[in-house]
C-alpha atoms as a PDB file:
ATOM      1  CA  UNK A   1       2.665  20.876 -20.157  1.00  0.00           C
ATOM      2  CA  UNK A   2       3.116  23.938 -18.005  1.00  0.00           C
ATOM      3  CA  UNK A   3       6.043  23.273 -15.258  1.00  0.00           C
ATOM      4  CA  UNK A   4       7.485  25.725 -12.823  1.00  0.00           C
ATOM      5  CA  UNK A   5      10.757  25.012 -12.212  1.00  0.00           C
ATOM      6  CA  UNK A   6      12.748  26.803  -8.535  1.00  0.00           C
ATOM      7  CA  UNK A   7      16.370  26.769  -8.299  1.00  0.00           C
ATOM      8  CA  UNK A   8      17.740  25.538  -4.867  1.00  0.00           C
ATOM      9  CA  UNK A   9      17.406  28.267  -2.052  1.00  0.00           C
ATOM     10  CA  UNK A  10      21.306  27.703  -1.465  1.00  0.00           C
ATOM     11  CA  UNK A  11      23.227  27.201  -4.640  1.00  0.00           C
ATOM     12  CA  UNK A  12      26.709  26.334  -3.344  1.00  0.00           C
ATOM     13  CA  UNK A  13      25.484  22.765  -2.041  1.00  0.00           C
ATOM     14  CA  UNK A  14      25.299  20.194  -4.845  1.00  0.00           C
ATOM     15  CA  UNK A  15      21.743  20.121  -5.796  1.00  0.00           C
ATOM     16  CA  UNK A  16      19.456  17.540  -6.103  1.00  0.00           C
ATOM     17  CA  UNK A  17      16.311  17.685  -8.199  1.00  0.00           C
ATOM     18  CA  UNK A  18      12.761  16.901  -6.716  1.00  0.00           C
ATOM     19  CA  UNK A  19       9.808  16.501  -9.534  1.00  0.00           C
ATOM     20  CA  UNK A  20       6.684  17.037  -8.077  1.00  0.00           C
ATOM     21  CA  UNK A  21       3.441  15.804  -9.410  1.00  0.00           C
ATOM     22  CA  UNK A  22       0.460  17.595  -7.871  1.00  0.00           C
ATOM     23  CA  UNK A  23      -2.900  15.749  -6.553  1.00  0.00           C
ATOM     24  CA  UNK A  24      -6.478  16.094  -8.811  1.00  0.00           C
ATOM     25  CA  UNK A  25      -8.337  19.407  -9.398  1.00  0.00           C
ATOM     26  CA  UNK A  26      -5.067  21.698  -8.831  1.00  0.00           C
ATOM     27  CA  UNK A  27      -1.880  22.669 -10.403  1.00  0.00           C
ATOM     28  CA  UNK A  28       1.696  22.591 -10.137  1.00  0.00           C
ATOM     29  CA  UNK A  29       1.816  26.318  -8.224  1.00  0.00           C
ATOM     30  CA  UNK A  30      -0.176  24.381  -5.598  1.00  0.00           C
ATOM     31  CA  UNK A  31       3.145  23.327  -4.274  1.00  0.00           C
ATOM     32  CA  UNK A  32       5.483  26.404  -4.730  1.00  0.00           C
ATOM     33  CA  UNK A  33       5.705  26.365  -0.813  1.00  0.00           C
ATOM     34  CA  UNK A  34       7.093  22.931  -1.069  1.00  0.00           C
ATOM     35  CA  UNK A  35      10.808  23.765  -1.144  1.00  0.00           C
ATOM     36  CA  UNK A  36      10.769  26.114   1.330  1.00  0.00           C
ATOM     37  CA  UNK A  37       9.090  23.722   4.058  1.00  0.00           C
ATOM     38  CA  UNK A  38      11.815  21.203   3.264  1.00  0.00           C
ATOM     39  CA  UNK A  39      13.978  24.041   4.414  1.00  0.00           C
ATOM     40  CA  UNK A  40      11.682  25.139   7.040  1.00  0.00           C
ATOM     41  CA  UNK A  41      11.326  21.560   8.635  1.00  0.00           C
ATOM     42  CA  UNK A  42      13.890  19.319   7.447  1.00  0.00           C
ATOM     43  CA  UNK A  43      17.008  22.154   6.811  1.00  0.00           C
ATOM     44  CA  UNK A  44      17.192  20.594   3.406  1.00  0.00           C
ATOM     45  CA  UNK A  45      18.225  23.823   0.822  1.00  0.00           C
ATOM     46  CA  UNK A  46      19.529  22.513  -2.013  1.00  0.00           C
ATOM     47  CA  UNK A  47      16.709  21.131  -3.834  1.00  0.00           C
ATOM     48  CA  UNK A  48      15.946  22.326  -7.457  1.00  0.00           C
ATOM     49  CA  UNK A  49      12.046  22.060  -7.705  1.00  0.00           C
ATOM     50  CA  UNK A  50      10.340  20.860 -10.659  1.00  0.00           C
ATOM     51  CA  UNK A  51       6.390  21.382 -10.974  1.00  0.00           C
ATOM     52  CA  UNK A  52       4.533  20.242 -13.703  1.00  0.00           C
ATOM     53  CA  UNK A  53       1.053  20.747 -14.409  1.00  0.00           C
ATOM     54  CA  UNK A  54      -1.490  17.976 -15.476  1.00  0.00           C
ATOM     55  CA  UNK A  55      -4.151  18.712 -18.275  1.00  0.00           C
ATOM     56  CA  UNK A  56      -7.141  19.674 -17.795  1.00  0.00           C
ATOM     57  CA  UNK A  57      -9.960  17.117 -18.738  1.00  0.00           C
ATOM     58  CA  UNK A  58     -13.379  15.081 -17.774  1.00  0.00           C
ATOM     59  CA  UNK A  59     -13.017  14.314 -14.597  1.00  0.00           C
ATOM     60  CA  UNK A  60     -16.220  10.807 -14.742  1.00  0.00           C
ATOM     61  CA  UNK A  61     -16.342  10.548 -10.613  1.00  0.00           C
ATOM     62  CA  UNK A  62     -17.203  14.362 -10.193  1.00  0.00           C
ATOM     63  CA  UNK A  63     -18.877  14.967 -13.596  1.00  0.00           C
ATOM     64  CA  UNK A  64     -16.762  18.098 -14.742  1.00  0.00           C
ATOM     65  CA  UNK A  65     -13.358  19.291 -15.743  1.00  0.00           C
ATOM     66  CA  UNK A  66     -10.511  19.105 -13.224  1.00  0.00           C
ATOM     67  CA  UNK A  67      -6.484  19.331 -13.652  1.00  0.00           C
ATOM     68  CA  UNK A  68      -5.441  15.719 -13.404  1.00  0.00           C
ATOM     69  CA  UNK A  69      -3.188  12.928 -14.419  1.00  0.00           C
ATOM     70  CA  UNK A  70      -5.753  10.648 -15.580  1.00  0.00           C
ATOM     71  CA  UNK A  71      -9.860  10.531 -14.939  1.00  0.00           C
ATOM     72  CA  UNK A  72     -11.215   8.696 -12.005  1.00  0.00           C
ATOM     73  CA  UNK A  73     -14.055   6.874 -12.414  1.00  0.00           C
ATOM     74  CA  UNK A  74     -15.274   6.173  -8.713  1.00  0.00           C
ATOM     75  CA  UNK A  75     -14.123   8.265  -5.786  1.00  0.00           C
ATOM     76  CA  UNK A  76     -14.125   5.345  -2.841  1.00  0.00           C
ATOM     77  CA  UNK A  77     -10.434   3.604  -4.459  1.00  0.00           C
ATOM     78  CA  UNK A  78     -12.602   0.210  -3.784  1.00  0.00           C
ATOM     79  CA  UNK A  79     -10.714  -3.081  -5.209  1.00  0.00           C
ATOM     80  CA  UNK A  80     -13.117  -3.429  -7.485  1.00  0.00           C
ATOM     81  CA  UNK A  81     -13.059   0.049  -8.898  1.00  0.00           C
ATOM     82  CA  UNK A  82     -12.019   0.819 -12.922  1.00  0.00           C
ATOM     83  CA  UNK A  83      -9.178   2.521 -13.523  1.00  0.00           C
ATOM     84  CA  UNK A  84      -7.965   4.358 -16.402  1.00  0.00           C
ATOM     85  CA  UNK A  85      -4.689   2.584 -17.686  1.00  0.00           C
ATOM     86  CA  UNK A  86      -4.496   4.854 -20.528  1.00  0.00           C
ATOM     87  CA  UNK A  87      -4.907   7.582 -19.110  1.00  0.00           C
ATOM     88  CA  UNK A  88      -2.013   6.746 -16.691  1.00  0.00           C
ATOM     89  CA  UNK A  89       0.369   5.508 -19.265  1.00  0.00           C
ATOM     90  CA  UNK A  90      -0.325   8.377 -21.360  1.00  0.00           C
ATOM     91  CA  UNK A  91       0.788  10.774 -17.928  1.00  0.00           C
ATOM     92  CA  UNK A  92       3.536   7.811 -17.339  1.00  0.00           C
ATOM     93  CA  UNK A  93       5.114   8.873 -21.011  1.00  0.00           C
ATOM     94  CA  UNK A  94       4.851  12.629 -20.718  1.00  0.00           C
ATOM     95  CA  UNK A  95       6.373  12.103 -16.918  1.00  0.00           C
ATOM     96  CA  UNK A  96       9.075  10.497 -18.380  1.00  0.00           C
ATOM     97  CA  UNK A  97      10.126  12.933 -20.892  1.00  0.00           C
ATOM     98  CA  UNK A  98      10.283  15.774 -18.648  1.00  0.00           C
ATOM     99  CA  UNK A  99      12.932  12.981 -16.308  1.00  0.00           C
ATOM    100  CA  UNK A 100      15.102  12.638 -19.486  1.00  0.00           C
ATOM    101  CA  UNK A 101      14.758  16.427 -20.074  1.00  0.00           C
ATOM    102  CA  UNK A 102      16.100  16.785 -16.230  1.00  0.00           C
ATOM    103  CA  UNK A 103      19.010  14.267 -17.134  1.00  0.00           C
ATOM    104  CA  UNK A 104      19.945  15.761 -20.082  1.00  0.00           C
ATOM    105  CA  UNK A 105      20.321  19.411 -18.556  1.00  0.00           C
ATOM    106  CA  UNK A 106      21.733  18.410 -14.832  1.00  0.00           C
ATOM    107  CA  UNK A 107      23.684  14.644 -15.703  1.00  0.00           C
ATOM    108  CA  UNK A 108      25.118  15.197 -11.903  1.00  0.00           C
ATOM    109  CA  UNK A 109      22.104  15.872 -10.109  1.00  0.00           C
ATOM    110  CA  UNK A 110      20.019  12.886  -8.427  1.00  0.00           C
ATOM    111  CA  UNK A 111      16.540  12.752  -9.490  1.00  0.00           C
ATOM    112  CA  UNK A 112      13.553  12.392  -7.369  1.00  0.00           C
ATOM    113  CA  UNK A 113       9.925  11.732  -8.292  1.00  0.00           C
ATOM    114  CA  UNK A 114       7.329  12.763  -5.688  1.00  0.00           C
ATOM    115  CA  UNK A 115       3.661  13.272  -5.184  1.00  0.00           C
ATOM    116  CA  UNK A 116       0.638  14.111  -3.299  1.00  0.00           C
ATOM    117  CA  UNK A 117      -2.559  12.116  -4.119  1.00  0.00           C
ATOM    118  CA  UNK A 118      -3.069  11.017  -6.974  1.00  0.00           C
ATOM    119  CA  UNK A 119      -0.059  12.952  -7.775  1.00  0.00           C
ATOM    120  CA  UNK A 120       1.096  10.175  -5.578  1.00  0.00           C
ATOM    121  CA  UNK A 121       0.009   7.224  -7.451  1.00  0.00           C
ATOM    122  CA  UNK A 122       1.524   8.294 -10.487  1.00  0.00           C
ATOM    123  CA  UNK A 123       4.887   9.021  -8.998  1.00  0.00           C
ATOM    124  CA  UNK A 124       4.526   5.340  -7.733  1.00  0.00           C
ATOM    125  CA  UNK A 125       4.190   3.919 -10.930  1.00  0.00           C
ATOM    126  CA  UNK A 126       6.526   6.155 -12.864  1.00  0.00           C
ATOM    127  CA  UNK A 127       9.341   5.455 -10.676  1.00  0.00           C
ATOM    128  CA  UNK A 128       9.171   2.146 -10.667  1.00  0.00           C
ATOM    129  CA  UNK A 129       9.413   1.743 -14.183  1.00  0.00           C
ATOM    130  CA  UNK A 130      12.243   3.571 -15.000  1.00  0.00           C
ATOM    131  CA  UNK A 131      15.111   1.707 -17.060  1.00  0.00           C
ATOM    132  CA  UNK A 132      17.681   4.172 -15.281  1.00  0.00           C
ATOM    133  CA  UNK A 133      17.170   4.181 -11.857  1.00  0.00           C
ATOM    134  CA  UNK A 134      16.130   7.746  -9.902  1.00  0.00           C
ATOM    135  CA  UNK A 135      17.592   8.614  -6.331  1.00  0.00           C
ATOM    136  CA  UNK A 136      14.109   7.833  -5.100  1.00  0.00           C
ATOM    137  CA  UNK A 137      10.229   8.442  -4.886  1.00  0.00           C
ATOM    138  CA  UNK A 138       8.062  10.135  -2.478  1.00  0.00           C
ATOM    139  CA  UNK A 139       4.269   9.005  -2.311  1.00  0.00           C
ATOM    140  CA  UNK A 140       2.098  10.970   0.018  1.00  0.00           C
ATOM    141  CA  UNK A 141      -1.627  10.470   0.695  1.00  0.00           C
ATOM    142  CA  UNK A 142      -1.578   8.953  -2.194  1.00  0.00           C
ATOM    143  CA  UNK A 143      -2.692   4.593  -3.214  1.00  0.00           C
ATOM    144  CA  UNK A 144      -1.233   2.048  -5.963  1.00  0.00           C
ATOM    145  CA  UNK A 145      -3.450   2.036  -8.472  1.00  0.00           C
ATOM    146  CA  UNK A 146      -4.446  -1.128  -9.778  1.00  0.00           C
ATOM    147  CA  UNK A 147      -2.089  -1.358 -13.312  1.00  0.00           C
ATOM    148  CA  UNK A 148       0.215  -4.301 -14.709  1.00  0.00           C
ATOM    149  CA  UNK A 149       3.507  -2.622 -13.982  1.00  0.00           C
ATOM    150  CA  UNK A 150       2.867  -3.837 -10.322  1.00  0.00           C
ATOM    151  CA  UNK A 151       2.806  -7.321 -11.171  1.00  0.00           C
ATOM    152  CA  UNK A 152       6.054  -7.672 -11.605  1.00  0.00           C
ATOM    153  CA  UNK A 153       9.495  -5.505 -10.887  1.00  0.00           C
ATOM    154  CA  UNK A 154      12.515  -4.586 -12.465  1.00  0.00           C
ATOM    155  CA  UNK A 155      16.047  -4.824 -10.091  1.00  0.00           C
ATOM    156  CA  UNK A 156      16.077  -1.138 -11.074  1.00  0.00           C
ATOM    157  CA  UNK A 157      12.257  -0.946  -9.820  1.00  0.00           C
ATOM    158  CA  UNK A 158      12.904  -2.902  -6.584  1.00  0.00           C
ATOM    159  CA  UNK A 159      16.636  -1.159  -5.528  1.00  0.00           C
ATOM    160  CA  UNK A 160      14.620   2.083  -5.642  1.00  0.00           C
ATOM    161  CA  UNK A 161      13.930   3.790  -2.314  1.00  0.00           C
ATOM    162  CA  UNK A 162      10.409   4.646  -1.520  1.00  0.00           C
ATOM    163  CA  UNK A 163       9.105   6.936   1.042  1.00  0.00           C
ATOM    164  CA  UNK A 164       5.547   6.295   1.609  1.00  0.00           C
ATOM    165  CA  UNK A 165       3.335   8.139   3.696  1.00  0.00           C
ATOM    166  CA  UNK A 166      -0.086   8.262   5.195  1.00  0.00           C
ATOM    167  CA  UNK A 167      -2.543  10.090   7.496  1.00  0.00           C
ATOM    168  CA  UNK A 168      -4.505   8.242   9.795  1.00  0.00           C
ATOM    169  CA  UNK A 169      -7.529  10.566   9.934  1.00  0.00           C
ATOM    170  CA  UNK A 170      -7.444  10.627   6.130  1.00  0.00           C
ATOM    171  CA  UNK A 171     -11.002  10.431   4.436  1.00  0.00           C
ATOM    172  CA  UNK A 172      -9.956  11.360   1.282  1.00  0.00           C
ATOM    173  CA  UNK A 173      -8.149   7.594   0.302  1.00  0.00           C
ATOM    174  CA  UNK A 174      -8.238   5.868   3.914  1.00  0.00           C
ATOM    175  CA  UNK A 175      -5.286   4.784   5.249  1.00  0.00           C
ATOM    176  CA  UNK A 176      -6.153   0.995   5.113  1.00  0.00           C
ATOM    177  CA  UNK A 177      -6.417   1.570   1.478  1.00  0.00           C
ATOM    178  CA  UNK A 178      -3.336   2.773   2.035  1.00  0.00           C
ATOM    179  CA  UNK A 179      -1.519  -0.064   3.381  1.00  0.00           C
ATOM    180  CA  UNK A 180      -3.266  -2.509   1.098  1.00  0.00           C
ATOM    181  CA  UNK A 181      -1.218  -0.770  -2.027  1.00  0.00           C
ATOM    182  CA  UNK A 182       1.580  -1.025   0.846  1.00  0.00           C
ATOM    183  CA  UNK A 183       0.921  -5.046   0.643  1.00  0.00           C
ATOM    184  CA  UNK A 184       1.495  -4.675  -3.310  1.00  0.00           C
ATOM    185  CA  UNK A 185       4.361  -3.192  -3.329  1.00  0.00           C
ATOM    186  CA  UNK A 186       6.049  -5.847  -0.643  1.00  0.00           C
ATOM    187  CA  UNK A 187       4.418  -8.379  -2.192  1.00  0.00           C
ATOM    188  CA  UNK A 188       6.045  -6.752  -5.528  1.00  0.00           C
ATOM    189  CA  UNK A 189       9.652  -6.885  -3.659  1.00  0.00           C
ATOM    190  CA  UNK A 190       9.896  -2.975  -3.932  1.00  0.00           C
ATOM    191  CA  UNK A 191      12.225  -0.936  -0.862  1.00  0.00           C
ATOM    192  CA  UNK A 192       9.254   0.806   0.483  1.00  0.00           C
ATOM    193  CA  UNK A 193       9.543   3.142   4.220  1.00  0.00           C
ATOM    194  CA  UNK A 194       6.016   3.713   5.165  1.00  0.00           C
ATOM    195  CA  UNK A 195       5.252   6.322   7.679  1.00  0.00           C
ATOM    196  CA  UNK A 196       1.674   8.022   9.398  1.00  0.00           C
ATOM    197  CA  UNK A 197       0.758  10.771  10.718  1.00  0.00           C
ATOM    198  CA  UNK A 198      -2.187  11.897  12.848  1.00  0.00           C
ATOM    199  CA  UNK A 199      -3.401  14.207  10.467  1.00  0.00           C
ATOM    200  CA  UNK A 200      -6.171  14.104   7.426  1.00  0.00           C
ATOM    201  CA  UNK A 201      -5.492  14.756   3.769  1.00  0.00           C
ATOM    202  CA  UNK A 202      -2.748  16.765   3.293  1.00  0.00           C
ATOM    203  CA  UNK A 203       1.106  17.357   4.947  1.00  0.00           C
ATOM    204  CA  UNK A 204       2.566  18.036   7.938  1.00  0.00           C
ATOM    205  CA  UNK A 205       5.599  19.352   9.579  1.00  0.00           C
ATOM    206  CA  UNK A 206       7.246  16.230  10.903  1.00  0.00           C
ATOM    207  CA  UNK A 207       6.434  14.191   7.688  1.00  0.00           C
ATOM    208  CA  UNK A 208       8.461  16.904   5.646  1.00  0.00           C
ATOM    209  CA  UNK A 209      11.265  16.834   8.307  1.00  0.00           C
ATOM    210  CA  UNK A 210      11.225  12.680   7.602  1.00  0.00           C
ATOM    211  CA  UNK A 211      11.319  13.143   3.913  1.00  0.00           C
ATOM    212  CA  UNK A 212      14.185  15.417   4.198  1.00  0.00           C
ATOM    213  CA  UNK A 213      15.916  13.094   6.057  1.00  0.00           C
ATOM    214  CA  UNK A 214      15.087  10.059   3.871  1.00  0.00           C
ATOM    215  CA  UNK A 215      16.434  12.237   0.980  1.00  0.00           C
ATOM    216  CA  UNK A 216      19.783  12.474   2.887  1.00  0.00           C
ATOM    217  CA  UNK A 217      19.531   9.063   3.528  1.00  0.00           C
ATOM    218  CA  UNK A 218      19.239   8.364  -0.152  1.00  0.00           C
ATOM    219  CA  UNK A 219      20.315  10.665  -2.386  1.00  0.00           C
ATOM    220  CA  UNK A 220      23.918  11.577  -1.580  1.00  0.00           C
ATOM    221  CA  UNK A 221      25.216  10.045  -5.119  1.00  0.00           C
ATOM    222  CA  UNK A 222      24.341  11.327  -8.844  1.00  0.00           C
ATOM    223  CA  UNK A 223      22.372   9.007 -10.925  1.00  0.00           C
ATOM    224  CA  UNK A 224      25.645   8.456 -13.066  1.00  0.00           C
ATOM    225  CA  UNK A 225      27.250   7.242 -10.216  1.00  0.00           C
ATOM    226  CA  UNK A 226      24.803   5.008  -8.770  1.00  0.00           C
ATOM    227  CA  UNK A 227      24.109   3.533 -12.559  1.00  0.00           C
ATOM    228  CA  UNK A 228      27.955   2.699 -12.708  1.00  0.00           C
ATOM    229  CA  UNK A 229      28.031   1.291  -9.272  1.00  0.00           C
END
């Protein structure tokens, strides 16, 4: 897997590491900006960015090749749509390796999964099913897709923050699919924040400020410590 990895613009904070998992048909570089916006809008410098790249493969709902964490069979994210399990646990495992890689090198530095899209949906379900819990997860434009994990939560799965956030003009996944995986995850008993935005598919300035404040919120302790508390 191909991952670009940023050190933190100020390197004499403690740093924090942000995994970011990038939404279908582009790549990890598709979020080099990333960091710098979180300085930009939310004064937040001390994030180590991690970007990993999905595979490329058969994409069924467009009928060609596209980067992506798993296929997608229908486009419309209906209730009654198929979705690939496999290919999301198969993401799920390799997503979860490059967390333990993260541990392993920085054993101080709290760990946060995000995402954009479906980039989104898997950070969703990799986070909450983590047997050591991360600082937190950050889901934008993004849905819960429909797999078993959701059915029921770990105490590690439901003490993990969530930042959740939608636009309201979005015609990509609408944003009342986006409140129904918001029901799930309640329902589920996970700590979710949801937030919108007038704005379509993509991000804005004072949704970056809010997750850079929701990281502050969050993520002041190192995984060790939070594990042992």
């Amino acid at each position: 897997m191909d991952t670009i990895f940023q050190e933190p613009l100020d390197q004499t904070q403690k740093p924090i590491t942000l995994i970011w998992l990038h939404g279908l048909g582009v790549d990890g570089s598709d979020f080099e900006s990333f960091q710098k916006e979180l300085s930009q809008f939310g004064e937040l410098n001390n994030v180590r960015m991690v970007l990993p790249s999905a595979p490329l493969r058969d994409i069924t709902a467009y009928n060609m090749k596209m980067n992506g964490w798993y296929d997608l069979f229908d486009e419309t994210f209906e209730e009654e749509t198929k979705e690939d399990i496999d290919g999301m646990n198969q993401a799920a495992e390799t997503i979860t390796a490059l967390i333990e890689e993260e541990r392993q090198k920085y054993p101080d530095s709290p760990i946060w999964l995000g995402g954009f899209s479906q980039g989104a949906a898997m950070a969703i379900l990799v986070g909450l099913s983590q047997i050591t819990p991360l600082a937190g997860v950050i889901a934008l434009s993004g849905y819960v897709p429909k797999h078993p994990r959701f059915d029921e939560l770990s105490d590690v799965a439901k003490q993990t923050p969530v930042f959740m956030a939608h636009g309201t003009l979005d015609p990509v996944i609408s944003l009342v699919q986006a409140k129904k995986g918001l029901e799930v995850l309640n329902k589920a008993g996970a700590s979710v924040e949801f937030f919108d935005y007038p704005m379509v598919h993509e991000i804005c300035p004072d949704e970056v400020a809010d997750i850079a404040e929701f990281i502050r919120a969050h993520g002041a302790t190192s995984q060790q410590e939070t594990t042992q508390a």
